[in-house]
C-alpha atoms as a PDB file:
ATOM      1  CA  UNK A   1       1.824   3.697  11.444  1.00  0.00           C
ATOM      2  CA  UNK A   2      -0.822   4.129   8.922  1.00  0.00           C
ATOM      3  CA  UNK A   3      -3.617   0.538   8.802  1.00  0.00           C
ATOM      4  CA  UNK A   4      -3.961   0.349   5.049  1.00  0.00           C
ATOM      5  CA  UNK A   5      -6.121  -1.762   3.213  1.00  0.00           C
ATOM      6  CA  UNK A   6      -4.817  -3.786  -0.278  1.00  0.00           C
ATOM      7  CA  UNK A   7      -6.093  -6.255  -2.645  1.00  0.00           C
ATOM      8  CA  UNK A   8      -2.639  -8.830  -2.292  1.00  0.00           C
ATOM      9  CA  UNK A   9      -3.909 -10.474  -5.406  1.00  0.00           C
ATOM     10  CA  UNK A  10      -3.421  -7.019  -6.999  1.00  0.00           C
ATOM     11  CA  UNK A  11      -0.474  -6.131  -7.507  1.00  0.00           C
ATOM     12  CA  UNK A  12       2.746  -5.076  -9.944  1.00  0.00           C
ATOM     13  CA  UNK A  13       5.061  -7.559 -11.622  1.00  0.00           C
ATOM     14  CA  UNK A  14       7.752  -6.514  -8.831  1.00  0.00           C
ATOM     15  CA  UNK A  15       5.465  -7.631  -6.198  1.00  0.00           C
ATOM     16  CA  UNK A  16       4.505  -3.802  -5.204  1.00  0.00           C
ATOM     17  CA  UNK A  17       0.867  -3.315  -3.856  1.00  0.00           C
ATOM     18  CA  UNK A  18      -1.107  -1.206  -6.060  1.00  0.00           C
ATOM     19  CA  UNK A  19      -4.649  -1.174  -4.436  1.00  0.00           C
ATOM     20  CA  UNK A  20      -4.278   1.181  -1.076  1.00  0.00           C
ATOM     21  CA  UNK A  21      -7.613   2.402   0.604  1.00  0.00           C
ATOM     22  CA  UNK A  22      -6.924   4.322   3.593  1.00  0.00           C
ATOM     23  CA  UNK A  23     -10.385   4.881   5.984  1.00  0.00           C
ATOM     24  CA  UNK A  24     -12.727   3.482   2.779  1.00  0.00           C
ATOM     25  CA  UNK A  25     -10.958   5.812  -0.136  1.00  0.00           C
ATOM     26  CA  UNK A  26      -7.905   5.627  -2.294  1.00  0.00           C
ATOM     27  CA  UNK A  27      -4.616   6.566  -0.852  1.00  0.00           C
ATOM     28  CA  UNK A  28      -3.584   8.589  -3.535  1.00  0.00           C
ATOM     29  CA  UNK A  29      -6.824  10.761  -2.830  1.00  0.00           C
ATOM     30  CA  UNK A  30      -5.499  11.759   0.571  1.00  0.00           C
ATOM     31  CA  UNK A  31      -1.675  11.939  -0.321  1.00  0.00           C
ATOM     32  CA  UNK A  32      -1.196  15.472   0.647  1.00  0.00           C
ATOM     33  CA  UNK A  33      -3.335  15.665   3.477  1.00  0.00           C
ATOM     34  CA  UNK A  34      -1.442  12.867   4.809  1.00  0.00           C
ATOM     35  CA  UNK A  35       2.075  14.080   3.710  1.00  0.00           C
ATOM     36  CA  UNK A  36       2.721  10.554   2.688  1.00  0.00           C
ATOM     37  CA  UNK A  37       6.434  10.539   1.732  1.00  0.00           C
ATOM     38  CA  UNK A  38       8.661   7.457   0.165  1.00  0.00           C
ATOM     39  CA  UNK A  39      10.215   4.852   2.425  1.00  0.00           C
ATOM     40  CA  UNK A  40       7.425   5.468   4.865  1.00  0.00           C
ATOM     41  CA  UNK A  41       6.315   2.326   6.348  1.00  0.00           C
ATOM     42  CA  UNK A  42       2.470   1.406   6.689  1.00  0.00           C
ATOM     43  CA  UNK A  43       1.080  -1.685   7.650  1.00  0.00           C
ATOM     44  CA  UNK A  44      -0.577  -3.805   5.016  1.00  0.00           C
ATOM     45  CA  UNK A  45      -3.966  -6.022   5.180  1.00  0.00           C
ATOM     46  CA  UNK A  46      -7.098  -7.370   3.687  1.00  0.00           C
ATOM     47  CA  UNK A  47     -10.477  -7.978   4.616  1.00  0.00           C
ATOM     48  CA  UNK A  48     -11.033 -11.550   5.078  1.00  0.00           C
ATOM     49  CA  UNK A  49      -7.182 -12.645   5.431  1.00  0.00           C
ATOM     50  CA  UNK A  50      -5.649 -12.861   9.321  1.00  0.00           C
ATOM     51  CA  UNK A  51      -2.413 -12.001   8.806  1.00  0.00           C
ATOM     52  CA  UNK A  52      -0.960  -8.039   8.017  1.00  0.00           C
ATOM     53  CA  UNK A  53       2.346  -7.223   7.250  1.00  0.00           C
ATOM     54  CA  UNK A  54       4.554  -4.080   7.448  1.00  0.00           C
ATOM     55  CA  UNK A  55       5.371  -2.328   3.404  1.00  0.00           C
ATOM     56  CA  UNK A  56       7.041   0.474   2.344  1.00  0.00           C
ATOM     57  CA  UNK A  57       5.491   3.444   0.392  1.00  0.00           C
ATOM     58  CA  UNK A  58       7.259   4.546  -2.790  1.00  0.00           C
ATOM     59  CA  UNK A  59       5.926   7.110  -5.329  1.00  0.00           C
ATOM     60  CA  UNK A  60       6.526   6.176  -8.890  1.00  0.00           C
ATOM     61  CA  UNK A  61       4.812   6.575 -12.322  1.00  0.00           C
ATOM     62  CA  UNK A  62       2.408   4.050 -13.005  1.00  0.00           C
ATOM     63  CA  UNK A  63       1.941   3.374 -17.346  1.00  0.00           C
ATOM     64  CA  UNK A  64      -1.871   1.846 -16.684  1.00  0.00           C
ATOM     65  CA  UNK A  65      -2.851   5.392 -14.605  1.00  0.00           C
ATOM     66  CA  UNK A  66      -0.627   6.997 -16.751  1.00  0.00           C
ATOM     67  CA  UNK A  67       0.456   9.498 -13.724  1.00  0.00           C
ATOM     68  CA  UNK A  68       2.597   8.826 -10.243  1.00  0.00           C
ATOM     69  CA  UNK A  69       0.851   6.869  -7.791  1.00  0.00           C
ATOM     70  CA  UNK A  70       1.349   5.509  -4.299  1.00  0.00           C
ATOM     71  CA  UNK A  71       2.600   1.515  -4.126  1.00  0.00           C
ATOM     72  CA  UNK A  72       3.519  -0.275  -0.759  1.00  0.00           C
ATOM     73  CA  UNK A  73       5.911  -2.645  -1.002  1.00  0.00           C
ATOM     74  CA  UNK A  74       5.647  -5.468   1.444  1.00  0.00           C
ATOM     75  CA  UNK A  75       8.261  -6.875   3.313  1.00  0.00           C
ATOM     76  CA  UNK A  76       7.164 -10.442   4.187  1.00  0.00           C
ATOM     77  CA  UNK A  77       9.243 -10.981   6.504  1.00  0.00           C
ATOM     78  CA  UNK A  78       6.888  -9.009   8.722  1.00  0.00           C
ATOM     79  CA  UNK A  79       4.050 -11.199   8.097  1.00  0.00           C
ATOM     80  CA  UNK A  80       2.177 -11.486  11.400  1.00  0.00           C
ATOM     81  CA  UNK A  81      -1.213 -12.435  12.577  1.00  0.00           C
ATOM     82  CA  UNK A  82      -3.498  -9.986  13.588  1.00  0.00           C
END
């Protein structure tokens, strides 16, 4: 499973994680390269917190970007410590 970085304080009205940085760069940069596909699970954390937790990825347009982006969407029930 792909470690991906996020911002939790960032994030959609639905709870979805918008900020993903993947080895220092933006997710959505390395999409194809990755073959990212929806419903693939990644596991979520942040600099500075000590827990991560397992999300789902899920392609979808974004009005702000005004294009489709990659979100995870965190299951907290997964919430571990690292």
């Amino acid at each position: 499973m792909l470690r991906v970085a996020t911002e939790f304080n960032t994030r959609a009205p639905d709870g979805a994680q918008l900020v993903l940085i993947y080895r220092g760069l933006d997710l959505n940069e390395q999409a194809a390269e990755l073959s990212l596909s929806n419903g693939q699970k990644i596991i979520l954390y942040e600099d500075g917190e000590d827990f991560e937790v397992t999300a789902a990825l899920d392609l979808r347009y974004d009005k702000f970007f005004q294009k489709n982006i990659w979100v995870a969407i965190p299951d907290w029930s997964t919430k571990s410590s690292r």
